[in-house]
C-alpha atoms as a PDB file:
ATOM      1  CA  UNK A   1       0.000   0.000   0.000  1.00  0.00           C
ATOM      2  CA  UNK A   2       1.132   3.159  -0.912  1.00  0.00           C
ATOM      3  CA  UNK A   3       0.289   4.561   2.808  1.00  0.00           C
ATOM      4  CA  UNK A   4       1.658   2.600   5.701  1.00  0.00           C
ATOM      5  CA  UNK A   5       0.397   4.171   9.387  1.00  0.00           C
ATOM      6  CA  UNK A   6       3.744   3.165  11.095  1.00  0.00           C
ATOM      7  CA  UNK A   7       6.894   4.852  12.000  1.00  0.00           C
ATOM      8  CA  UNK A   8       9.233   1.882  12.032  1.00  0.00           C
ATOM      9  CA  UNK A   9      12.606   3.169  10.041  1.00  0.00           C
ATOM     10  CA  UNK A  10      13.635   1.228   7.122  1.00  0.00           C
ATOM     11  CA  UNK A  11      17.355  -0.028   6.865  1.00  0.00           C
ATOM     12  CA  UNK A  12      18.502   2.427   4.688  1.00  0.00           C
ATOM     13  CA  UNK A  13      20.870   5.173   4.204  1.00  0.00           C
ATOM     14  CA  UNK A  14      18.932   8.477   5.648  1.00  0.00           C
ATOM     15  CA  UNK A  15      20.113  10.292   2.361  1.00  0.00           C
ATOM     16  CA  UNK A  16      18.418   7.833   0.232  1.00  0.00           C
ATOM     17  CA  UNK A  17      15.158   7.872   2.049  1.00  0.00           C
ATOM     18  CA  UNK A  18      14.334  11.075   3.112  1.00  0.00           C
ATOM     19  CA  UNK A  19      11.295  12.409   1.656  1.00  0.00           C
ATOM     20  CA  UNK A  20      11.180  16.185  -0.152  1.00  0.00           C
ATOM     21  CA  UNK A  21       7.867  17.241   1.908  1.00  0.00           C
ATOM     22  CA  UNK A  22       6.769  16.229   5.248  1.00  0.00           C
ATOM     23  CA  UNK A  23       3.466  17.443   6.214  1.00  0.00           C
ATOM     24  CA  UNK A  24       2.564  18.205  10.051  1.00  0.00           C
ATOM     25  CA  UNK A  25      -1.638  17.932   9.941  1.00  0.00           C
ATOM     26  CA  UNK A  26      -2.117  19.440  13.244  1.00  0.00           C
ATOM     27  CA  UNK A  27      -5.666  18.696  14.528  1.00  0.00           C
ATOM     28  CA  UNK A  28      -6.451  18.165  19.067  1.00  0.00           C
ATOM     29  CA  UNK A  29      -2.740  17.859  19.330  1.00  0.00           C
ATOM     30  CA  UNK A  30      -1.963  21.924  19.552  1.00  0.00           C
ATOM     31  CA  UNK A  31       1.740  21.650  21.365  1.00  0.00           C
ATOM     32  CA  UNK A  32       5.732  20.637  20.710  1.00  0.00           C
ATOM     33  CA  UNK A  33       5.887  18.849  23.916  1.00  0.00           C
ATOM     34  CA  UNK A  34       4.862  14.935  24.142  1.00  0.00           C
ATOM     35  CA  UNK A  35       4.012  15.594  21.103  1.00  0.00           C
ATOM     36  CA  UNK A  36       4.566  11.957  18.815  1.00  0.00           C
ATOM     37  CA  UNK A  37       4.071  14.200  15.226  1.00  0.00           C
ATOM     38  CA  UNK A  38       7.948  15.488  15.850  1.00  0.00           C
ATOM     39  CA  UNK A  39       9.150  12.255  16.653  1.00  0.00           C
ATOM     40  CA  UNK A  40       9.045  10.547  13.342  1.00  0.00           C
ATOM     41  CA  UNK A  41      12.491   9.929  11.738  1.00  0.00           C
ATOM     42  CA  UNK A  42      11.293  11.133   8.257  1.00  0.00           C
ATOM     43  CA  UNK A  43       9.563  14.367   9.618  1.00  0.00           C
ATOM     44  CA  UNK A  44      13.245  14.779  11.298  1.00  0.00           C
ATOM     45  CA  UNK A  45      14.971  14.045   8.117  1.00  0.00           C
ATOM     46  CA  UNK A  46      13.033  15.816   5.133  1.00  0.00           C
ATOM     47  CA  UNK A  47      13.996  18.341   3.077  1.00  0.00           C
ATOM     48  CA  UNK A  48      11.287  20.559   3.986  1.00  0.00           C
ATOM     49  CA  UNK A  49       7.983  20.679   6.291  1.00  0.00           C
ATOM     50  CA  UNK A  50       4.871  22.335   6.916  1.00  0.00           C
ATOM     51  CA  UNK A  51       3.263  22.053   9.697  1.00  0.00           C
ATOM     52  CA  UNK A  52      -0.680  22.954   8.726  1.00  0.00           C
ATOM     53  CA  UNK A  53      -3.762  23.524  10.127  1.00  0.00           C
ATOM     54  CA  UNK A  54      -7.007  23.339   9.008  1.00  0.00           C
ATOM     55  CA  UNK A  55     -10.400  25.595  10.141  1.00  0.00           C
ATOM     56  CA  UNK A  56     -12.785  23.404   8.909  1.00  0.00           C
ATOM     57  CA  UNK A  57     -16.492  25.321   8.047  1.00  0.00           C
ATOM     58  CA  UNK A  58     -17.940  22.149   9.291  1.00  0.00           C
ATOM     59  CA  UNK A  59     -16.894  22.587  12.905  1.00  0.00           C
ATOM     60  CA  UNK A  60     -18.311  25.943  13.061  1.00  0.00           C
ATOM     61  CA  UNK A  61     -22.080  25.648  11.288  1.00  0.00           C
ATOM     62  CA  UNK A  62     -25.263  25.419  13.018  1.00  0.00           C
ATOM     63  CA  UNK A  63     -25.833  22.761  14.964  1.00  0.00           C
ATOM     64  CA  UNK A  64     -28.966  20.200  14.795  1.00  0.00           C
ATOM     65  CA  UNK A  65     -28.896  19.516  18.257  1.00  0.00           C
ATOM     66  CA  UNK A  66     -29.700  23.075  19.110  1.00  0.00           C
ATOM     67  CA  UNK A  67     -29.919  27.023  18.354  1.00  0.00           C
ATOM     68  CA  UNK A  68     -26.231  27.484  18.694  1.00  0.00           C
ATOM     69  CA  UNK A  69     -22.982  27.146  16.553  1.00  0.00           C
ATOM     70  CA  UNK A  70     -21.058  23.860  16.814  1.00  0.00           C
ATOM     71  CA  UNK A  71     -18.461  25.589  18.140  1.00  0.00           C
ATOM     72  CA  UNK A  72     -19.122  28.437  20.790  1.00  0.00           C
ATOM     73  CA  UNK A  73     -17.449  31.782  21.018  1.00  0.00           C
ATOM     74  CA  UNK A  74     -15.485  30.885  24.022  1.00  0.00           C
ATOM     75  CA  UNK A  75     -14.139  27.741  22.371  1.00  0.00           C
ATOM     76  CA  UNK A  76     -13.647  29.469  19.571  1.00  0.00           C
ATOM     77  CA  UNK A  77     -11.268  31.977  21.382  1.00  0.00           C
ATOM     78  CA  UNK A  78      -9.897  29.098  22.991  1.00  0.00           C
ATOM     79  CA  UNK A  79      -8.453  27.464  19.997  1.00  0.00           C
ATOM     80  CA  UNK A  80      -7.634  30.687  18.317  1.00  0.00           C
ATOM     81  CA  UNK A  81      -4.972  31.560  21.140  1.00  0.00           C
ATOM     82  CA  UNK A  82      -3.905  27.878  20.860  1.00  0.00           C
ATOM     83  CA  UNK A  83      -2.976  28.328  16.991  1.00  0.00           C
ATOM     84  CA  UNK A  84      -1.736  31.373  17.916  1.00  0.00           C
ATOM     85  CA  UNK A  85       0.742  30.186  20.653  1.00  0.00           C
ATOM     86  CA  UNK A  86       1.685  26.975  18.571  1.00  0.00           C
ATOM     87  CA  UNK A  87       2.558  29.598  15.543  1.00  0.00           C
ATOM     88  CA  UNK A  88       4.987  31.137  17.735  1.00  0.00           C
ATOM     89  CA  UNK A  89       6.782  28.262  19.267  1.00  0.00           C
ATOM     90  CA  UNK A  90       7.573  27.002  15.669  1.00  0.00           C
ATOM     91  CA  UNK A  91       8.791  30.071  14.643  1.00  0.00           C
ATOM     92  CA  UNK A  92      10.878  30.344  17.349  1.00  0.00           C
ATOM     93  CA  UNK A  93      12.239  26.320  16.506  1.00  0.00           C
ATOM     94  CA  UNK A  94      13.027  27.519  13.422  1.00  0.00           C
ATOM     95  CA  UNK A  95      13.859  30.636  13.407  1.00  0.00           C
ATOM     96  CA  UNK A  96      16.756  29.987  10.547  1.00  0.00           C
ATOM     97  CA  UNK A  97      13.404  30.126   7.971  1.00  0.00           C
ATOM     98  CA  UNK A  98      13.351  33.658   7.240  1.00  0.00           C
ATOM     99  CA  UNK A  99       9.770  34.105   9.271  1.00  0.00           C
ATOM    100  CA  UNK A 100       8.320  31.580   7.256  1.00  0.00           C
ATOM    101  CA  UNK A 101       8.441  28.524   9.540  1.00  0.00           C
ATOM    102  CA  UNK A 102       5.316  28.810  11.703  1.00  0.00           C
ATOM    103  CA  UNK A 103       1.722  27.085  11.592  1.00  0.00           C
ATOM    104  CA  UNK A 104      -0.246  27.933   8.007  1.00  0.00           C
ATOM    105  CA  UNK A 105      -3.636  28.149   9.153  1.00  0.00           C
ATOM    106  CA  UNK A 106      -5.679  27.152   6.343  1.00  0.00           C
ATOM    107  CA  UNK A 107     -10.053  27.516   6.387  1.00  0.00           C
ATOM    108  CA  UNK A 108     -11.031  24.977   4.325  1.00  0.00           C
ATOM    109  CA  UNK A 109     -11.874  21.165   4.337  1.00  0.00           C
ATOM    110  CA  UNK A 110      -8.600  18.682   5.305  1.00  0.00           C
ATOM    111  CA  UNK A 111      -9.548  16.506   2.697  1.00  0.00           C
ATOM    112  CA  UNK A 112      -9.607  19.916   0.504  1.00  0.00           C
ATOM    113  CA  UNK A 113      -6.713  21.106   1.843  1.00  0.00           C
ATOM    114  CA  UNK A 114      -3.967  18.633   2.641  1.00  0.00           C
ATOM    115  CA  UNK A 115      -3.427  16.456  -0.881  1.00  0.00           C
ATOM    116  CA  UNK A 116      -2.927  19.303  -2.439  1.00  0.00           C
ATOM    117  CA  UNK A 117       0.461  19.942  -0.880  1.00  0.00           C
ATOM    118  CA  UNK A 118       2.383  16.865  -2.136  1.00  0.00           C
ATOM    119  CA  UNK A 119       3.068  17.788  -5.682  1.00  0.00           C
ATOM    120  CA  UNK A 120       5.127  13.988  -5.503  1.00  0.00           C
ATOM    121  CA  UNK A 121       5.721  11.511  -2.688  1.00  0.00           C
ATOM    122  CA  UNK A 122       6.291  12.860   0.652  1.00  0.00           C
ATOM    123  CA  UNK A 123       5.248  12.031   4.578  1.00  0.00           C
ATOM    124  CA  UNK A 124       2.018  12.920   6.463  1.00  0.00           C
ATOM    125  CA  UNK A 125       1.829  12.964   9.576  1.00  0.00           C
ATOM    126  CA  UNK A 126      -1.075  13.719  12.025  1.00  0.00           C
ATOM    127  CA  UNK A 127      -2.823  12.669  15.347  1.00  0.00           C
ATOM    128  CA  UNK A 128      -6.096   9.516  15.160  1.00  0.00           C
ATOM    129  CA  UNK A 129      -8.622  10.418  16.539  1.00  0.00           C
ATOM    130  CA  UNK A 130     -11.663   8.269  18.103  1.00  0.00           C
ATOM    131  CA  UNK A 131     -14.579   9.953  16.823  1.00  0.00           C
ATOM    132  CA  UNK A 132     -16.561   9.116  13.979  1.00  0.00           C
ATOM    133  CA  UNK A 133     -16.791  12.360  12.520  1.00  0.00           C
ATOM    134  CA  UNK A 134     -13.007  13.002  12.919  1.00  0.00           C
ATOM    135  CA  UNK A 135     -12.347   9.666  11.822  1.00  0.00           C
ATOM    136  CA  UNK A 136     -14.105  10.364   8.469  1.00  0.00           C
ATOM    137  CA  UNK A 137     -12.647  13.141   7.729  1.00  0.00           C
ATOM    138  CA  UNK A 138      -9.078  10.798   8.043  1.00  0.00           C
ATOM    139  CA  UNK A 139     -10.335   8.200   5.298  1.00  0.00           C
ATOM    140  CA  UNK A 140     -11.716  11.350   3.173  1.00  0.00           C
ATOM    141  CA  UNK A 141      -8.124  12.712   3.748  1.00  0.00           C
ATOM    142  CA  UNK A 142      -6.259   9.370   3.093  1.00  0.00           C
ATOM    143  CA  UNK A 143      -8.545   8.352  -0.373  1.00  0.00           C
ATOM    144  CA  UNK A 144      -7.199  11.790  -1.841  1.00  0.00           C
ATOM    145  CA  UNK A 145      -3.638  11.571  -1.341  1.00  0.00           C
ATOM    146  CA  UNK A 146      -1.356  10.320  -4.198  1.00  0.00           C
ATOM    147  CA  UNK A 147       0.412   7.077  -4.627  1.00  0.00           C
ATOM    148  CA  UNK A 148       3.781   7.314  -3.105  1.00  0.00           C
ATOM    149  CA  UNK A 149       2.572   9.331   0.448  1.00  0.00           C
ATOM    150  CA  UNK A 150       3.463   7.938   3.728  1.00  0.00           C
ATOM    151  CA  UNK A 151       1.509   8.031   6.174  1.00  0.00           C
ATOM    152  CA  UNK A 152       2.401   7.913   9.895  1.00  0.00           C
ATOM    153  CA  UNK A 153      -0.263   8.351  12.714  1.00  0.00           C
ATOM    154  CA  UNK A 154      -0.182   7.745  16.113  1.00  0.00           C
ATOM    155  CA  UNK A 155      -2.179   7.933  19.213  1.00  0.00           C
ATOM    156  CA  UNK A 156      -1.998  10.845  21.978  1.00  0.00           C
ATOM    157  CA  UNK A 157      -4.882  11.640  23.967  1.00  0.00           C
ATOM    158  CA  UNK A 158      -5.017   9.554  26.623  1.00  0.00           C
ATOM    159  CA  UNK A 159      -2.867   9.492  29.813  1.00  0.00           C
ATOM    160  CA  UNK A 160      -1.542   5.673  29.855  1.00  0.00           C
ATOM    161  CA  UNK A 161      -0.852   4.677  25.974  1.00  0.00           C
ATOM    162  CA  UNK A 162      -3.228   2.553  24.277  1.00  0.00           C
ATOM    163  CA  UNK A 163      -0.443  -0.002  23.420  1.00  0.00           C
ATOM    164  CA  UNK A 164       0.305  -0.639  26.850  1.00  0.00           C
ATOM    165  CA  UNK A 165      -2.896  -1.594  28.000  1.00  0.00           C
ATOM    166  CA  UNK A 166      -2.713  -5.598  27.312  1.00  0.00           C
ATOM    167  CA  UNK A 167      -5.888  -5.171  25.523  1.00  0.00           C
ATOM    168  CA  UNK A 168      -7.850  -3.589  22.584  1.00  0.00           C
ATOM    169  CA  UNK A 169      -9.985  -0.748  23.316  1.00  0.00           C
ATOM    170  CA  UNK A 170     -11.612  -1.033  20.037  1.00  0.00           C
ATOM    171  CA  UNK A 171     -12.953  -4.679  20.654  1.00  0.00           C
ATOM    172  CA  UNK A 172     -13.836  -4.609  24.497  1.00  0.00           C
ATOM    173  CA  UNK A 173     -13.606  -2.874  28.037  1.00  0.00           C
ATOM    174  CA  UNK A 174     -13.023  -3.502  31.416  1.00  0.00           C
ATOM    175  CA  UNK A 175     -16.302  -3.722  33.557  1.00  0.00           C
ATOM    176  CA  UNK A 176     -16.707  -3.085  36.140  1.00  0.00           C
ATOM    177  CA  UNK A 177     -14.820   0.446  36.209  1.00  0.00           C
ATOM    178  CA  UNK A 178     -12.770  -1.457  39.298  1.00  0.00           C
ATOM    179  CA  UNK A 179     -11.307  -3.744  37.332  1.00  0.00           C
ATOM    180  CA  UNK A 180      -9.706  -1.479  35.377  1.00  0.00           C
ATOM    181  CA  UNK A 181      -8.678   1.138  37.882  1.00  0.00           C
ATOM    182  CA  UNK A 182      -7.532  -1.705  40.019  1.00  0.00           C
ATOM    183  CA  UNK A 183      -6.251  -4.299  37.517  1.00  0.00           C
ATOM    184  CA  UNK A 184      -5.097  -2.076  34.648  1.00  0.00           C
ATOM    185  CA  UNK A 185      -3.903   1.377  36.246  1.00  0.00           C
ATOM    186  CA  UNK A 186      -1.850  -0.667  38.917  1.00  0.00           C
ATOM    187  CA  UNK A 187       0.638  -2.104  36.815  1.00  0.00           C
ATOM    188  CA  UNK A 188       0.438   0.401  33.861  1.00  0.00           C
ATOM    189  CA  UNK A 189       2.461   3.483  34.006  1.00  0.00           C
ATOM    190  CA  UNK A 190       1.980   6.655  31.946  1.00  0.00           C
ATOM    191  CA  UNK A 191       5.216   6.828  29.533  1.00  0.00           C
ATOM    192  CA  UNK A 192       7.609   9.112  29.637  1.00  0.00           C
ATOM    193  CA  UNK A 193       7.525  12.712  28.055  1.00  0.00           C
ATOM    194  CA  UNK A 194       8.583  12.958  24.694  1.00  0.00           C
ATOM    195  CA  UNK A 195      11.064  15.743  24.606  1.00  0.00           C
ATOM    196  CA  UNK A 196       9.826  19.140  22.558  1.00  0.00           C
ATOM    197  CA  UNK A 197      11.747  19.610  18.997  1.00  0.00           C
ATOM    198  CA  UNK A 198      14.879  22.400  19.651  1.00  0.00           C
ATOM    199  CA  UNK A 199      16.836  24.801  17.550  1.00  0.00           C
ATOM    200  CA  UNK A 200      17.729  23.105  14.584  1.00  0.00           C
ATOM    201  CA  UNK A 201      16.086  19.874  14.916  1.00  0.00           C
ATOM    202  CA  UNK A 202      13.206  20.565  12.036  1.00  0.00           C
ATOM    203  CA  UNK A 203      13.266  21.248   8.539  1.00  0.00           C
ATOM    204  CA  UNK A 204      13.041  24.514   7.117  1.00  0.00           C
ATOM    205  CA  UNK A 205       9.857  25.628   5.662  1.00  0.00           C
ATOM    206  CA  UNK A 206       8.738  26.248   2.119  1.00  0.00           C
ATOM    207  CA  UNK A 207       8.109  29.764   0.532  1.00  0.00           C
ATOM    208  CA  UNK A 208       4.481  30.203   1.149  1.00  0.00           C
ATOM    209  CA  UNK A 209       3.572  30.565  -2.917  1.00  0.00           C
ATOM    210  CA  UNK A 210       5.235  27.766  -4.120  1.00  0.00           C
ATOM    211  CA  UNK A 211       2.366  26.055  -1.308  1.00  0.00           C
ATOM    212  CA  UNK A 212      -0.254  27.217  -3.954  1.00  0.00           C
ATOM    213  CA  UNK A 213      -2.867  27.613  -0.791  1.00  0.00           C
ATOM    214  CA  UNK A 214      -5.838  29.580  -0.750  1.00  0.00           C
ATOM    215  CA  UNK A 215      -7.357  30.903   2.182  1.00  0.00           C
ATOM    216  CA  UNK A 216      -4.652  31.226   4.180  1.00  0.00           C
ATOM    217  CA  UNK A 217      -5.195  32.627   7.949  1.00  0.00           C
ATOM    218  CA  UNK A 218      -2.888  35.109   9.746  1.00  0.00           C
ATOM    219  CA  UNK A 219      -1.770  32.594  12.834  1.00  0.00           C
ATOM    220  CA  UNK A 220      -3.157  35.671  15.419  1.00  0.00           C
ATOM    221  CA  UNK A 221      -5.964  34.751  17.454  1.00  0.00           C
ATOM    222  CA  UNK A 222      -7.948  38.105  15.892  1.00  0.00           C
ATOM    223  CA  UNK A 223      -7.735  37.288  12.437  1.00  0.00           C
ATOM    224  CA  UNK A 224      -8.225  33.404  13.375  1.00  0.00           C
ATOM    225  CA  UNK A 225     -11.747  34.480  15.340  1.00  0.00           C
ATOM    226  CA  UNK A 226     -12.400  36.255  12.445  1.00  0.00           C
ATOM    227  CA  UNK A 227     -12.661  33.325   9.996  1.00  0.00           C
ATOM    228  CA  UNK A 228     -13.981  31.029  12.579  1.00  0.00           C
ATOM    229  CA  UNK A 229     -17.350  32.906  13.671  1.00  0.00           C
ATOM    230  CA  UNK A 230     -17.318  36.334  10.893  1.00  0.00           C
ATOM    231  CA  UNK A 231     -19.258  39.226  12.817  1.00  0.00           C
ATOM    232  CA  UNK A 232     -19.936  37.167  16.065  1.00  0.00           C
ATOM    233  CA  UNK A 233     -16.153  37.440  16.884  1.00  0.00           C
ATOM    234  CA  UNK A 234     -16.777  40.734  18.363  1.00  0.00           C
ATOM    235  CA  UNK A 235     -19.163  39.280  20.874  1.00  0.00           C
ATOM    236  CA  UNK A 236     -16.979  37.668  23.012  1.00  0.00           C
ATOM    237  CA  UNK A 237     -16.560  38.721  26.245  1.00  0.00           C
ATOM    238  CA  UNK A 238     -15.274  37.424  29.799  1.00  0.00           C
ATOM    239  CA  UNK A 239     -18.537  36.886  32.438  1.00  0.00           C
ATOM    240  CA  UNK A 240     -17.490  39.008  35.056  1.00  0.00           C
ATOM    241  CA  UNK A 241     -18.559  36.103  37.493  1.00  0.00           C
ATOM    242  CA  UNK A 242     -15.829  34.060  35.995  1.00  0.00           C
ATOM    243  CA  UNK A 243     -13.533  32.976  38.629  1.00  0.00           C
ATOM    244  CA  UNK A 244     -10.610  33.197  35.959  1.00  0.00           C
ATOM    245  CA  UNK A 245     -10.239  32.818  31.817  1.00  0.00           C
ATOM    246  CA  UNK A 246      -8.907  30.024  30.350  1.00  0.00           C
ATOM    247  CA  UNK A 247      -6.682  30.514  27.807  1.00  0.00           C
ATOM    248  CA  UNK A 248      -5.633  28.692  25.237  1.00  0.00           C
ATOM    249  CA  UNK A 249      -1.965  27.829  23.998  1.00  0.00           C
ATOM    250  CA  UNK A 250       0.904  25.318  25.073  1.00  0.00           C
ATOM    251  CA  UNK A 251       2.756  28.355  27.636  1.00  0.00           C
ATOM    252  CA  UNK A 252      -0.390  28.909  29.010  1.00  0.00           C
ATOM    253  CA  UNK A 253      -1.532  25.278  29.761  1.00  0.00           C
ATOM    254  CA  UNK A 254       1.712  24.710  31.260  1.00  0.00           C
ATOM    255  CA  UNK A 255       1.283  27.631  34.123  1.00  0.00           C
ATOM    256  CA  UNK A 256      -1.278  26.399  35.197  1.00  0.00           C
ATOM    257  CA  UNK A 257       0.174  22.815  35.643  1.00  0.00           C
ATOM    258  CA  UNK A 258       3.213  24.058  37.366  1.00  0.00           C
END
């Protein structure tokens, strides 16, 4: 198949197997640290990456359980400030890229979006996900993409890693909840942190035309708000019962864990 969902490293010479593009489909999975996406060996190793992400309309029409948008203001603002914050870290990683190597926001449909940006061969790489509608959206994405594309994906959102659970989460679960608190979570451990990519350690970016992308979103949580909810971005506002404002973004996630 011309897309294998592994990241096992062939016994070749790195020079003869790098790939030209690798592709970064950033989707729950807004951070550098324990983060599996930089891990790969042939994300490491490419000529050149792009690390995308993609406002879908989808996520942000009316929804049919309700009079309200799919996606609320506050989340909205939420995940704005997350693009925002990732944006900067990976300009700051590579900061050798002439102020090109941040996160291209893109509005516009993955399965739109994404083939378009392997004119031949290359790596994709992205976060599963366990939802239905997500995981449509990944076959839509896959059926699009050329002969030739690799394709590694991995698992991230839970605390203890899916592998490591001696059974298949797809085919059955522990019941009672006991059994699994007391059977499972005593003798699995959560793995370790994968470290967060450093000076030097990605490829540089492409020059944004030769992308041939449409559509494209300045990575500040304004503009981003903008082409998420048109007009009702100027809504938002902080309750003044809040206790505090979350906001969104890898820094500030982090101060509030340490």
């Amino acid at each position: 198949s011309a897309h294998a969902a592994s990241s096992e490293v062939p016994s070749q010479p790195l020079e003869a197997m790098a790939p030209g593009r690798a592709v970064l489909w950033f989707r729950n999975d807004l951070r550098t640290r324990d983060n599996q996406i930089f891990q790969h060996r042939a994300v490491r190793q490419a000529q050149e990456l792009v690390a995308v992400y993609c406002i879908d309309p989808r996520h942000f029409e009316r929804s049919t359980w309700g009079p309200h948008l799919r996606t609320g203001a506050f989340r909205a603002r939420f995940l704005a400030e997350s693009l925002e914050s990732l944006d900067r870290t990976l300009r700051r990683i590579r900061s050798g890229s002439g102020g090109r190597g941040g996160l291209i926001v893109v509005r516009g449909q993955p399965e739109d979006v994404l083939p378009s940006l392997f004119p031949e061969g290359g790596v994709l790489a992205f976060q599963r996900e366990d939802t239905s509608e997500e995981q449509e959206v990944e076959e839509a994405v896959l059926c699009r993409l050329q002969g030739g594309v690799e394709v590694l994906s991995h698992w991230g959102q839970t605390l203890l890693h899916r592998d490591d659970l001696g059974w298949n989460v797809q085919e059955t679960l522990p019941i009672p909840f006991g059994k699994f608190l007391h059977g499972t979570c005593k003798h699995v451990k959560p793995r370790q942190e994968l470290p967060a990519p450093g000076t030097g350690d990605l490829p540089q970016a492409p020059n944004l035309h030769e992308l041939g992308l449409t559509s494209v979103i300045t990575a500040e949580a304004g503009p981003l708000l903008m082409a998420m909810l048109g007009d009702a971005a100027t809504d938002i506002a902080t309750d003044s019962r809040a206790e505090f404002c979350w906001r969104g973004g890898e820094a500030a996630a982090l101060e509030r864990l340490l």
